[in-house]
N, C-alpha and C. Protein backbone atom coordinates (compact mmCIF):
# COMPACT_ATOMS: atom_id res chain seq x y z
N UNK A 1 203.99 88.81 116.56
CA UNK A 1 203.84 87.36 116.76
C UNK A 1 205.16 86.66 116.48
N UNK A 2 205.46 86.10 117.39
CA UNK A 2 206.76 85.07 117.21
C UNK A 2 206.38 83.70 117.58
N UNK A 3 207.34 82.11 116.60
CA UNK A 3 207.06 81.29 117.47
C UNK A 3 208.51 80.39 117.71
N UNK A 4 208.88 79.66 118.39
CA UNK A 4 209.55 79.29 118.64
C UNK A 4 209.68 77.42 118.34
N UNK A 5 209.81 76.73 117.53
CA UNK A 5 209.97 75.39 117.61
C UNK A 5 210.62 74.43 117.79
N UNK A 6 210.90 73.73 118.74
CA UNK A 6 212.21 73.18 119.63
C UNK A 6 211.62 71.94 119.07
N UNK A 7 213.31 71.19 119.18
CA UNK A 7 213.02 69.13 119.44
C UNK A 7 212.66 69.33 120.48
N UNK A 8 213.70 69.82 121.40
CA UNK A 8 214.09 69.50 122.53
C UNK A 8 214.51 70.47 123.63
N UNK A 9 214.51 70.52 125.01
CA UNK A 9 214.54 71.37 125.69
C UNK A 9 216.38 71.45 126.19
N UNK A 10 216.95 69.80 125.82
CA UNK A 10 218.35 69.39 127.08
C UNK A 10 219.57 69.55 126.21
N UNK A 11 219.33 69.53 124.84
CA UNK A 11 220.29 69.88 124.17
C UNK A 11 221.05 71.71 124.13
N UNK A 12 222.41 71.80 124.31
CA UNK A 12 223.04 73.29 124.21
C UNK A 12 222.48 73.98 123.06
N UNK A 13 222.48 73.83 121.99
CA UNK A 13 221.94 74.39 121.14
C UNK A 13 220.90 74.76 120.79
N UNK A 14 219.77 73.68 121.61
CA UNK A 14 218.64 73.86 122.09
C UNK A 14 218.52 75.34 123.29
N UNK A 15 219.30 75.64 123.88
CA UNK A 15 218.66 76.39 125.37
C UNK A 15 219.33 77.50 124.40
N UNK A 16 220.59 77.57 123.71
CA UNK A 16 220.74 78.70 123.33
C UNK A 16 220.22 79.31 122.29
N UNK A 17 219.23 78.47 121.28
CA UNK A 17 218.12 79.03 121.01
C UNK A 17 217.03 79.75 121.18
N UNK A 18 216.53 79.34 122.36
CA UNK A 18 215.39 79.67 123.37
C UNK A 18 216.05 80.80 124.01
N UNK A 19 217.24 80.79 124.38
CA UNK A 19 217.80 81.92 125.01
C UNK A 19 218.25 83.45 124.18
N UNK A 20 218.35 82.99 122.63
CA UNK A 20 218.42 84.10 122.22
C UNK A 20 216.83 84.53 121.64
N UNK A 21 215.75 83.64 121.64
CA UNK A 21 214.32 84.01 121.03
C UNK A 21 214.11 84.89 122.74
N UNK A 22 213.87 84.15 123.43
CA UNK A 22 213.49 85.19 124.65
C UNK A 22 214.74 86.74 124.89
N UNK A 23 215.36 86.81 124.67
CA UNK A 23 216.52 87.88 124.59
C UNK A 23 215.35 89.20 123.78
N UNK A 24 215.11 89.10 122.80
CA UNK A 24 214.07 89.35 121.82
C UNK A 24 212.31 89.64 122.33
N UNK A 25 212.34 89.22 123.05
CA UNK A 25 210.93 88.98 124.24
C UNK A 25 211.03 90.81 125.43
N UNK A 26 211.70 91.02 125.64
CA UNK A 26 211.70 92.49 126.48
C UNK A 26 212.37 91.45 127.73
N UNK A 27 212.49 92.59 128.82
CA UNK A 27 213.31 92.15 130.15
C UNK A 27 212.05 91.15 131.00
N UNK A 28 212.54 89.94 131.58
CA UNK A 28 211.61 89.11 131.93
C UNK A 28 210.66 88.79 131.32
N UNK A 29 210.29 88.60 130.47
CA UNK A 29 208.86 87.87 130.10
C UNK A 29 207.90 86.71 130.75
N UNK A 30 206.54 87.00 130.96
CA UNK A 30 205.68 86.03 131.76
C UNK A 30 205.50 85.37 131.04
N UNK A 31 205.63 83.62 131.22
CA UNK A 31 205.45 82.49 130.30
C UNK A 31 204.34 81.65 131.13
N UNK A 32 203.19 81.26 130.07
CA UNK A 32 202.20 79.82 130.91
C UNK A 32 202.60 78.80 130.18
N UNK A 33 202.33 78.01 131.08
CA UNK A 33 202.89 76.52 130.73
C UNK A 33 201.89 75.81 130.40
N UNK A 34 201.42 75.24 129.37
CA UNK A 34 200.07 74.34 129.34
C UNK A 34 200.58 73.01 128.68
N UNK A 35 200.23 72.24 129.72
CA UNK A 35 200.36 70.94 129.81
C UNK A 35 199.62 70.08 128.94
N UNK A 36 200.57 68.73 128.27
CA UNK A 36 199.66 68.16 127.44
C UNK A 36 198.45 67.19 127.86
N UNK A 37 198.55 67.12 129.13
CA UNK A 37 197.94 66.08 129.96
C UNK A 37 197.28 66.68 131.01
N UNK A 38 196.95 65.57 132.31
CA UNK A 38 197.22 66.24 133.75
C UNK A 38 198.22 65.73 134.40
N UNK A 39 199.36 66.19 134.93
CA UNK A 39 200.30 66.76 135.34
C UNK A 39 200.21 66.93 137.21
N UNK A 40 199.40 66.26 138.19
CA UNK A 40 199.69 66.41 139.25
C UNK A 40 200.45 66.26 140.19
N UNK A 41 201.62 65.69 139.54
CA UNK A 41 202.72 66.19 140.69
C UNK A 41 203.75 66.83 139.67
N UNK A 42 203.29 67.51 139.00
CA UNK A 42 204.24 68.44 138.09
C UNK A 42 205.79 68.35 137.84
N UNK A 43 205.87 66.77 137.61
CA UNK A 43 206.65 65.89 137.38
C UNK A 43 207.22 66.72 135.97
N UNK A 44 206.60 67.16 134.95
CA UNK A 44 207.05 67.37 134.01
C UNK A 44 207.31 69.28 134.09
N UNK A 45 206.53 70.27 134.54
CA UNK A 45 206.41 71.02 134.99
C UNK A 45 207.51 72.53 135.74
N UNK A 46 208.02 71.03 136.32
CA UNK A 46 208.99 71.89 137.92
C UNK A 46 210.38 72.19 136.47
N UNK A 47 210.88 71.29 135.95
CA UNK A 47 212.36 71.00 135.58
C UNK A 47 212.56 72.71 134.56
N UNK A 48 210.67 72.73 133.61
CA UNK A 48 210.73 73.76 132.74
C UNK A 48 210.81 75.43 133.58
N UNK A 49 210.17 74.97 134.73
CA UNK A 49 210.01 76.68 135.54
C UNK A 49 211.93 76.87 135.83
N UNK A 50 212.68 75.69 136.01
CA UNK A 50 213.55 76.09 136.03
C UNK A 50 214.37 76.68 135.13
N UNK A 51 213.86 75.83 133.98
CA UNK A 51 214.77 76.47 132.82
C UNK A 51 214.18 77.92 132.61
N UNK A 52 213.20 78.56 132.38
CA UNK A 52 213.47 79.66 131.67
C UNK A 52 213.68 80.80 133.16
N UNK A 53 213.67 80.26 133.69
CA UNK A 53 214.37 81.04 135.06
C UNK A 53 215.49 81.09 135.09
N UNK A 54 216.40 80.45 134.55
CA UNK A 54 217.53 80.28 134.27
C UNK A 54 218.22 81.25 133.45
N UNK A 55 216.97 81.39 132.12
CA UNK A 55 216.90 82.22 131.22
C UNK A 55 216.28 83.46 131.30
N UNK A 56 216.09 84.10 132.39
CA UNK A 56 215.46 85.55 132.37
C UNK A 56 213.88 85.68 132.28
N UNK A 57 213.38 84.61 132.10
CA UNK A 57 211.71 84.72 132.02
C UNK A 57 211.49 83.68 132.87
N UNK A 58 209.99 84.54 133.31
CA UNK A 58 209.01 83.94 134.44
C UNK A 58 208.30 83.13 134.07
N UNK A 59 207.92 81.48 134.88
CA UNK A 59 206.51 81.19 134.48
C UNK A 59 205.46 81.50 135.68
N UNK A 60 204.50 81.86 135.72
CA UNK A 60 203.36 82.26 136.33
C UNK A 60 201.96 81.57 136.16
N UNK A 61 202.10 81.23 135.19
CA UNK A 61 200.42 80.41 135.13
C UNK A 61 200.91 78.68 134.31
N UNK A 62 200.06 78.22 135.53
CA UNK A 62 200.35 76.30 134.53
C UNK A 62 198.51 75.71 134.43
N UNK A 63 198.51 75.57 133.07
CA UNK A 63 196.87 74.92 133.46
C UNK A 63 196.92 73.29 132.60
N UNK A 64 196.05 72.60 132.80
CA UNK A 64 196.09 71.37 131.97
C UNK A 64 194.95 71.54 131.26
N UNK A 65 195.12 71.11 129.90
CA UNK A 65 193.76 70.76 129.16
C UNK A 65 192.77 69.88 129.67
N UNK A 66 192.12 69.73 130.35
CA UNK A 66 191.42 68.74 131.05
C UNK A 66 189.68 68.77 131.58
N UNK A 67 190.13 70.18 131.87
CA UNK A 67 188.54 70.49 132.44
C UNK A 67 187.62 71.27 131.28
N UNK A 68 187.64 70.93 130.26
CA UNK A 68 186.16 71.07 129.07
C UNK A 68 186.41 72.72 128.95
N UNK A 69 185.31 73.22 128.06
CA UNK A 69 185.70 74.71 127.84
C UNK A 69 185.48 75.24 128.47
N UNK A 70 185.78 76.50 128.33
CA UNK A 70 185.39 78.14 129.27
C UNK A 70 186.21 78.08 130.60
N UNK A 71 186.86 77.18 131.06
CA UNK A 71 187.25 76.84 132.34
C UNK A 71 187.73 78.04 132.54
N UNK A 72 188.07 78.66 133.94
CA UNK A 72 188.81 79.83 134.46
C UNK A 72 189.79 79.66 134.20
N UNK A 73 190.56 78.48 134.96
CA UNK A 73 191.76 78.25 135.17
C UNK A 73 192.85 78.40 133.57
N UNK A 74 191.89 78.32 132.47
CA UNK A 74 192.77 78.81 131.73
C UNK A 74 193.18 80.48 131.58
N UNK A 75 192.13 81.08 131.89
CA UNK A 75 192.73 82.63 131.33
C UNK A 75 194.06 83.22 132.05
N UNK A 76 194.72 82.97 133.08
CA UNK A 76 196.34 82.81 133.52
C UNK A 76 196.77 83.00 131.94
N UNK A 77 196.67 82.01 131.45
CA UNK A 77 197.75 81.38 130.29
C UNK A 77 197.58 82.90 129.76
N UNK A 78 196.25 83.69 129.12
CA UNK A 78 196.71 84.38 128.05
C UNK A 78 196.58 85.50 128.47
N UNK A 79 196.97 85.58 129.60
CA UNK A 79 197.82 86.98 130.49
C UNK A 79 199.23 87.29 129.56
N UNK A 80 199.68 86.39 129.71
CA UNK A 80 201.31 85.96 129.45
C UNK A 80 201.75 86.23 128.49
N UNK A 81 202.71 86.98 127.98
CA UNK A 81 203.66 87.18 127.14
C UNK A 81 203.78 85.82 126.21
N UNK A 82 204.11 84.96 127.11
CA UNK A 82 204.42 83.98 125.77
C UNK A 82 203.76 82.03 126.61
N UNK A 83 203.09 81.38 125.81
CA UNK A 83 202.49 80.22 126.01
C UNK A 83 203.65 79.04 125.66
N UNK A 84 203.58 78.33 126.27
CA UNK A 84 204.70 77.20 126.08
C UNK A 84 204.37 75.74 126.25
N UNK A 85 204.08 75.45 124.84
CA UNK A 85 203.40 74.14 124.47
C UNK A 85 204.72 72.63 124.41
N UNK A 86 204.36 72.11 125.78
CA UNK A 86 205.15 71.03 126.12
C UNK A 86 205.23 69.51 125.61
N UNK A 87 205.93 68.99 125.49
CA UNK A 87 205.68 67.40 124.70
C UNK A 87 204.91 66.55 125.58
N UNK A 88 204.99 65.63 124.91
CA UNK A 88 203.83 64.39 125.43
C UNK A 88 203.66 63.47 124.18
N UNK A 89 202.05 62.79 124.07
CA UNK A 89 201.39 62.61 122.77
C UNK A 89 200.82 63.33 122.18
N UNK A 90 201.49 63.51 120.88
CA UNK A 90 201.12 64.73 119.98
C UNK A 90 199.27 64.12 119.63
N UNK A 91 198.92 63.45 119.52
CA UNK A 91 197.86 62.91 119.14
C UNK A 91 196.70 63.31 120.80
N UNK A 92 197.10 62.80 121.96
CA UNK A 92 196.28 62.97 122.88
C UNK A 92 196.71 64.73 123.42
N UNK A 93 197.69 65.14 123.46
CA UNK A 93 197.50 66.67 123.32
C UNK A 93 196.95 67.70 122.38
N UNK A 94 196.65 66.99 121.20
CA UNK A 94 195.99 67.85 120.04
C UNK A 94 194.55 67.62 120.55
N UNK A 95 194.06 65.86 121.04
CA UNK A 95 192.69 66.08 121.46
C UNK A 95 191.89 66.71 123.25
N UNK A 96 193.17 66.97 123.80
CA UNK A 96 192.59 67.67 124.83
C UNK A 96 192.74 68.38 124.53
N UNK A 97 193.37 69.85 123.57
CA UNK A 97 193.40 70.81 123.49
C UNK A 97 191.55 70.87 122.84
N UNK A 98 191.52 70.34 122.01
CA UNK A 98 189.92 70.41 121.44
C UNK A 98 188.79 70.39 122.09
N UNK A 99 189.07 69.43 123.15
CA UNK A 99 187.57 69.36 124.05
C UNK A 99 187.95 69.76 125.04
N UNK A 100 188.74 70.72 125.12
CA UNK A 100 189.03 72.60 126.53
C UNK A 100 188.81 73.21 125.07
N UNK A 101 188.31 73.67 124.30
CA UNK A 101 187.89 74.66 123.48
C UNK A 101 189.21 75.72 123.36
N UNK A 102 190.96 75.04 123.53
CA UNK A 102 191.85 76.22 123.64
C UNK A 102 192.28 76.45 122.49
N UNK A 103 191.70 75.68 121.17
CA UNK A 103 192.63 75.47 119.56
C UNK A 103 192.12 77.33 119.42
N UNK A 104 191.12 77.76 119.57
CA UNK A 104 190.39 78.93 118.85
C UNK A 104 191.39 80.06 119.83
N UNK A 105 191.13 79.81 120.43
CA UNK A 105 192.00 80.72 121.87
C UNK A 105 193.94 80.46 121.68
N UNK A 106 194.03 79.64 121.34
CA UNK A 106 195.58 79.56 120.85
C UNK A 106 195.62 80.41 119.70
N UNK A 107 194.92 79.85 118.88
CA UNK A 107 195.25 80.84 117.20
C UNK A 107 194.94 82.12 117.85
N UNK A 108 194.18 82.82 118.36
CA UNK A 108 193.68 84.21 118.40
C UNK A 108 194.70 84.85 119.19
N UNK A 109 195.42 83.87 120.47
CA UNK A 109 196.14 84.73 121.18
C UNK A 109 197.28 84.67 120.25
N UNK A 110 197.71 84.02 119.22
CA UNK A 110 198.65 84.53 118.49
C UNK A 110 198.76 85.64 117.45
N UNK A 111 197.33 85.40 117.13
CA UNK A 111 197.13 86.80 115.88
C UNK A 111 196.72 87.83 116.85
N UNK A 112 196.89 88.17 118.25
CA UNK A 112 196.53 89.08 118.29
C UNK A 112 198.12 89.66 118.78
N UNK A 113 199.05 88.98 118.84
CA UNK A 113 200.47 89.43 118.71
C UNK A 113 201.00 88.50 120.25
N UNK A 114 200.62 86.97 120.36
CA UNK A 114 201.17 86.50 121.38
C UNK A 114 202.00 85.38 120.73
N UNK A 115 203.25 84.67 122.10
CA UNK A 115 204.22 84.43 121.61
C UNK A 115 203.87 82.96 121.95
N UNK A 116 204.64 81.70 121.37
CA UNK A 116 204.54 80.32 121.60
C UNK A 116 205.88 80.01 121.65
N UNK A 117 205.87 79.28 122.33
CA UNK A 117 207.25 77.95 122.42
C UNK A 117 206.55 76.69 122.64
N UNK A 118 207.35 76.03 121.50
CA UNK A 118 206.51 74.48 121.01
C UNK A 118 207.93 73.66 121.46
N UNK A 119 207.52 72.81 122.54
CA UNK A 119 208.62 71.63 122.44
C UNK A 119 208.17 70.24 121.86
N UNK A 120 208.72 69.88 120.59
CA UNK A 120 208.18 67.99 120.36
C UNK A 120 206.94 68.21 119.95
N UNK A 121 206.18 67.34 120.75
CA UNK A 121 204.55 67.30 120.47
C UNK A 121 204.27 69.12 120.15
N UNK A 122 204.10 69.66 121.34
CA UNK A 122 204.10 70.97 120.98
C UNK A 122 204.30 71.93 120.03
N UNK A 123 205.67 71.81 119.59
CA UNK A 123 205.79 72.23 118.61
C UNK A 123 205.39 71.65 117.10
N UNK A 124 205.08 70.41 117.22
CA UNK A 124 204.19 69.88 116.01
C UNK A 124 202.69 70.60 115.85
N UNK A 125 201.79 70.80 117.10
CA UNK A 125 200.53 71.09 116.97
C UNK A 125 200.84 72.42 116.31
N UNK A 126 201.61 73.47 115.96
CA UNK A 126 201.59 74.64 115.41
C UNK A 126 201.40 74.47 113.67
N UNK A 127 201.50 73.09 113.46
CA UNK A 127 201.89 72.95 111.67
C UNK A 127 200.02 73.16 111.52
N UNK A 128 200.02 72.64 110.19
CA UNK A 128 198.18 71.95 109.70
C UNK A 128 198.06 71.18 109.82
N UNK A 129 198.61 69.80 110.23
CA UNK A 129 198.39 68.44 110.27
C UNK A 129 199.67 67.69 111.76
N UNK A 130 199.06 66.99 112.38
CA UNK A 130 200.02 66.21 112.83
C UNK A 130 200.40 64.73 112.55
N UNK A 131 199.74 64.78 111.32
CA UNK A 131 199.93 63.30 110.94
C UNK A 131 200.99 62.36 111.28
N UNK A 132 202.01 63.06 110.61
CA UNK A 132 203.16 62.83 111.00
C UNK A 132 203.79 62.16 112.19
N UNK A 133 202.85 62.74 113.31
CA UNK A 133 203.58 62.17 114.84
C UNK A 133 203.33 60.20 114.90
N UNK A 134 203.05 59.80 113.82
CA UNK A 134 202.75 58.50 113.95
C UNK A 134 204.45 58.08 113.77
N UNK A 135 205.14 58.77 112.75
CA UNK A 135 206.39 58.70 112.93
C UNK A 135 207.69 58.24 114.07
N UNK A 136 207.10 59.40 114.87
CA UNK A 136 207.84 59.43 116.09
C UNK A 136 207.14 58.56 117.37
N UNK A 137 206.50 57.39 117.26
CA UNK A 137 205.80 56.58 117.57
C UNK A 137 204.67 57.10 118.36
N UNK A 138 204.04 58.28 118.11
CA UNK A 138 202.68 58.26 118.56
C UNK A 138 201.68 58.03 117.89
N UNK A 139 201.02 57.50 119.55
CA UNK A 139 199.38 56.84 118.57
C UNK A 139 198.18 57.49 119.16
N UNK A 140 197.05 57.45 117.69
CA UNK A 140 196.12 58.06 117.99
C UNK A 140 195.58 57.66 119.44
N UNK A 141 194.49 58.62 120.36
CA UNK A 141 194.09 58.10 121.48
C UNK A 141 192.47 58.03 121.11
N UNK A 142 191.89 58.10 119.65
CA UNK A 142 190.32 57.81 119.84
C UNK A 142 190.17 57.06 118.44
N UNK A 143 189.66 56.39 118.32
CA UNK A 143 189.01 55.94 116.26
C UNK A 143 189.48 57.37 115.52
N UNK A 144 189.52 57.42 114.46
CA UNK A 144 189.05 58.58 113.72
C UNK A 144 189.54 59.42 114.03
N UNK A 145 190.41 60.16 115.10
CA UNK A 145 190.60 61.61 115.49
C UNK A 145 191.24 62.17 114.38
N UNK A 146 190.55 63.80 114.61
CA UNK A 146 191.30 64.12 113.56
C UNK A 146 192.82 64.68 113.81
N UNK A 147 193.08 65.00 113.00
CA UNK A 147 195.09 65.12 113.00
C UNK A 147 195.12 66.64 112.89
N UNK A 148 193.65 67.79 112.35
CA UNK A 148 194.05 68.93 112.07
C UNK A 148 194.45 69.85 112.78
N UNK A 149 195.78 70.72 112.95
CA UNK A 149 196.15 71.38 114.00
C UNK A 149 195.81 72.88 114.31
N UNK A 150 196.63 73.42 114.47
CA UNK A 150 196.68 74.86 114.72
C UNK A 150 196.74 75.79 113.85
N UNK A 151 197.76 74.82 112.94
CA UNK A 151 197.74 76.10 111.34
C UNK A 151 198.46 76.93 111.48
N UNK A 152 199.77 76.66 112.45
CA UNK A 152 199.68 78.79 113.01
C UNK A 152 201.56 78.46 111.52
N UNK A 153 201.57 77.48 110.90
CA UNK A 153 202.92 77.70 110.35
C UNK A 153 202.66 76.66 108.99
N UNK A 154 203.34 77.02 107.90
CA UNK A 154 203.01 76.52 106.60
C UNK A 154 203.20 75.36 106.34
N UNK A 155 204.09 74.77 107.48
CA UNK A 155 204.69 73.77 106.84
C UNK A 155 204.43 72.36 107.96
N UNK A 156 204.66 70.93 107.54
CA UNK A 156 204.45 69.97 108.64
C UNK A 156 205.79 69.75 109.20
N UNK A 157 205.82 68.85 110.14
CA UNK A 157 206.93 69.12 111.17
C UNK A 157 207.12 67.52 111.75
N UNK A 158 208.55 66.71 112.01
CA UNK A 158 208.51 65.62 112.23
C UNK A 158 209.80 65.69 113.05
N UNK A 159 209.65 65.28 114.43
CA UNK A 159 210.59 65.80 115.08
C UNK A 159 211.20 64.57 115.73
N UNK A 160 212.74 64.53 116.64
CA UNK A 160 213.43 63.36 117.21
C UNK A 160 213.81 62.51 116.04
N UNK A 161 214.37 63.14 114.91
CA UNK A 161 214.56 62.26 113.61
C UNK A 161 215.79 62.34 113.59
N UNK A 162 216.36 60.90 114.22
CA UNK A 162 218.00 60.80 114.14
C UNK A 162 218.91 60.86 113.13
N UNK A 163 218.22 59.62 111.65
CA UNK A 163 218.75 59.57 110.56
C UNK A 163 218.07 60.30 109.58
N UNK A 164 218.00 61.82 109.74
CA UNK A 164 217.26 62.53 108.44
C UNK A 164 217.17 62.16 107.20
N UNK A 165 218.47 61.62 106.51
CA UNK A 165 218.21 61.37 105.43
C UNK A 165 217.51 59.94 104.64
N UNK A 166 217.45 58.79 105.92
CA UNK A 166 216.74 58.07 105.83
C UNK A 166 215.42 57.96 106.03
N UNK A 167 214.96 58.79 106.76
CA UNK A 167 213.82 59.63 107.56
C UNK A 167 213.06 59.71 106.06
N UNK A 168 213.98 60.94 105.29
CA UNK A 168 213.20 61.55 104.05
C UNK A 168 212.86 60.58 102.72
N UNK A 169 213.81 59.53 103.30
CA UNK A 169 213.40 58.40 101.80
C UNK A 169 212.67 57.74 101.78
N UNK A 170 212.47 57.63 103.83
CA UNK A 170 211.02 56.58 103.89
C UNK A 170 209.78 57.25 103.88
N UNK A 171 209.83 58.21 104.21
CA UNK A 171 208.34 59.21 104.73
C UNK A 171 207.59 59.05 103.49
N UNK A 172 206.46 58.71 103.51
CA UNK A 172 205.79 58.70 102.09
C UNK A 172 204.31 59.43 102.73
N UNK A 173 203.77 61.02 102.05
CA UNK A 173 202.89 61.49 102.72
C UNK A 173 202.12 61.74 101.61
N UNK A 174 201.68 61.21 100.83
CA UNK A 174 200.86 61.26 98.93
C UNK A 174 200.13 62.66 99.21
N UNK A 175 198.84 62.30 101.05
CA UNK A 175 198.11 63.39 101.00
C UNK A 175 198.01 64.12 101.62
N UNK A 176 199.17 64.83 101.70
CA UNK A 176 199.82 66.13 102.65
C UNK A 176 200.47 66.93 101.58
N UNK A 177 200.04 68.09 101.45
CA UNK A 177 200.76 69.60 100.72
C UNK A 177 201.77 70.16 101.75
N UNK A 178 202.31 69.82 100.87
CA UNK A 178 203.53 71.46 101.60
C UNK A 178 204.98 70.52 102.00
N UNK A 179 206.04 71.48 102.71
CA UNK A 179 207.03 70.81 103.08
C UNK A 179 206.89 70.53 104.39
N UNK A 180 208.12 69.69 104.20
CA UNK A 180 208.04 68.34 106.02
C UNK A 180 209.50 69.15 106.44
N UNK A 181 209.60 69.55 107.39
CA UNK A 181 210.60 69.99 107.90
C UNK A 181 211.41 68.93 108.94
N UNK A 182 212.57 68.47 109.05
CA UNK A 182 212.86 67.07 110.07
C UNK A 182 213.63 68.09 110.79
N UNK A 183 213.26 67.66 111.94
CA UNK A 183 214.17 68.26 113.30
C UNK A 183 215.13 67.14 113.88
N UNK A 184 216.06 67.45 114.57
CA UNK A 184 216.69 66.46 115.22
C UNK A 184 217.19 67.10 116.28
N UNK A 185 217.77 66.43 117.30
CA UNK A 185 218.95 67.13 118.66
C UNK A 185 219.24 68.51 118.53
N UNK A 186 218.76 69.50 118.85
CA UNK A 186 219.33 70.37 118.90
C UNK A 186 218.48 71.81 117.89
N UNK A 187 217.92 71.01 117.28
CA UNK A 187 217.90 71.57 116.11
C UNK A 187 216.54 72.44 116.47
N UNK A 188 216.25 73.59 115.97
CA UNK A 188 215.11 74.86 115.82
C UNK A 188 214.95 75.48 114.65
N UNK A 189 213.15 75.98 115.01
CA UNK A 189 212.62 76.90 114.05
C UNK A 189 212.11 78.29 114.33
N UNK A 190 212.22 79.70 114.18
CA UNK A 190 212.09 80.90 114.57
C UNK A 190 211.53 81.23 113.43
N UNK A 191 210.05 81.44 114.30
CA UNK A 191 208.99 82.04 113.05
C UNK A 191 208.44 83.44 113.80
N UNK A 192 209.54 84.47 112.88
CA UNK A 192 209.11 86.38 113.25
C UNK A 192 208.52 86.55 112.76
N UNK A 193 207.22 87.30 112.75
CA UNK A 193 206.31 87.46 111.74
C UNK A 193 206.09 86.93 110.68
N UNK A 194 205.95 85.68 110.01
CA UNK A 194 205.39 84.87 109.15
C UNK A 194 206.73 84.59 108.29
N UNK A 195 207.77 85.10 108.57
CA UNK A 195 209.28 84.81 108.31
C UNK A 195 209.77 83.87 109.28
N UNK A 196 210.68 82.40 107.93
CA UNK A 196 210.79 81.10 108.69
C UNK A 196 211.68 81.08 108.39
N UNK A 197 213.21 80.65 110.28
CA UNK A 197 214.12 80.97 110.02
C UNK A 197 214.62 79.38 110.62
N UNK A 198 215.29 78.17 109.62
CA UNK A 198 215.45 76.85 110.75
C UNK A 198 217.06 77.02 110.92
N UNK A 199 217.15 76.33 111.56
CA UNK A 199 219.01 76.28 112.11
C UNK A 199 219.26 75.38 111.26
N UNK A 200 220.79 75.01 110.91
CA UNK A 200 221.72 74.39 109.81
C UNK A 200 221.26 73.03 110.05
N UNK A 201 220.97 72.50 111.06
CA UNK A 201 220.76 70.77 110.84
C UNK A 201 219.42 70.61 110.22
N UNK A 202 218.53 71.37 110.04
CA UNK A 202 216.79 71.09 109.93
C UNK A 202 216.90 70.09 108.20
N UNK A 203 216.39 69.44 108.38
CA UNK A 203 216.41 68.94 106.77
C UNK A 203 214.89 69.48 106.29
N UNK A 204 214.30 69.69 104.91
CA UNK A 204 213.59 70.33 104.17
C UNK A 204 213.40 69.05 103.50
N UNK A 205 212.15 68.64 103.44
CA UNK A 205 211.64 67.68 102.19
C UNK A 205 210.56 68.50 101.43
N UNK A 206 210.78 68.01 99.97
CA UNK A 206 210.29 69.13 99.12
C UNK A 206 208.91 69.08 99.53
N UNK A 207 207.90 69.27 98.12
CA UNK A 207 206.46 69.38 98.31
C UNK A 207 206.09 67.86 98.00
N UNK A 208 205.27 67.97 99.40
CA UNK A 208 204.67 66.40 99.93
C UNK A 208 203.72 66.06 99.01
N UNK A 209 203.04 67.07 97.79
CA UNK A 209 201.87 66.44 97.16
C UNK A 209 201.99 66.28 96.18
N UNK A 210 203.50 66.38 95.76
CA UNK A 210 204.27 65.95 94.52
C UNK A 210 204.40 64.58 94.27
């Protein structure tokens, strides 16, 4: 199991991240793309098939969270070597992932040794909470929803954070455990087997329930 956690897709340091996690992946790897939305003129879609084409891996399957559970159109995705969770609203992509029944089917295709790439929103839904994305100005899309994520990584995640260190003086999270990791431009997280590896810009805020 590997995962991959990007800000961003346009930054150099960004692709040569992604380019050395897929390096690591075997020759070509099949990637699905699952969309945080619906996506019909694959406006958001086309730009990513280019990039990792660029980079030696295929995408082959694109589905949207949209059509409720069991749908066909998802099992494409967990053909694939590796799933690639795209930005949007971290809040309305955490709740279509829930009502397509894919949260149970994400965690499993990872414990059963499958790979993720999280961009932004994406890569937030991998923490336990997305609380956080209120930060980066997203807003909930129902009353009440809940914020709980994927779980698949220990720590919470707050990403597009220009001034980190102002970032960390304002963030006040009383009822959140664990550390807040700030991403910015460029910046990544490489999680090899339950070993967490961030690049030199990532800032670390201690324990949130301190």
């Amino acid at each position: 199991m590997s995962l991959l956690l990007l800000n961003d897709t346009h930054h150099s340091a960004s692709l040569e991240a992604l380019k050395r996690w897929l390096g690591k992946r075997g020759k070509r790897p099949s990637v699905g793309y699952l969309a945080a939305t619906a996506d019909p003129t694959r406006e958001y879609f086309a730009p990513i098939v280019e990039l990792y084409d660029s980079l030696g891996a295929e995408i082959i399957a694109f589905a949207e969270p949209i059509h409720g559970p069991d749908c066909e159109l998802y099992e494409p995705l967990f053909d694939c070597d590796i799933i690639h969770l795209c930005g949007g609203n971290t809040f309305e992509y955490l709740h279509n992932l829930g009502a397509s029944g894919l949260i149970p089917r994400l965690q499993a295709f990872v414990a059963g040794g499958g790979h993720l790439v999280g961009v932004s929103a994406g890569a937030m839904l991998m923490t336990p909470d997305i609380a956080t994305a209120v930060y980066c100005g997203d807003e909930a899309v129902m009353p009440f929803q809940t914020t709980a994520a994927l779980g698949l990584v220990p720590f919470q995640l707050l990403v597009h954070v220009q001034n980190k260190a102002a970032m960390a003086d304002e963030i006040k999270l009383s009822q959140t455990q664990g550390e807040l990791y700030l991403l910015g431009d460029g910046d990544a997280i490489d999680v090899e087997d339950g070993m967490v590896s961030a690049s030199e810009g990532v800032v670390i805020v201690g324990d949130l329930a301190g």
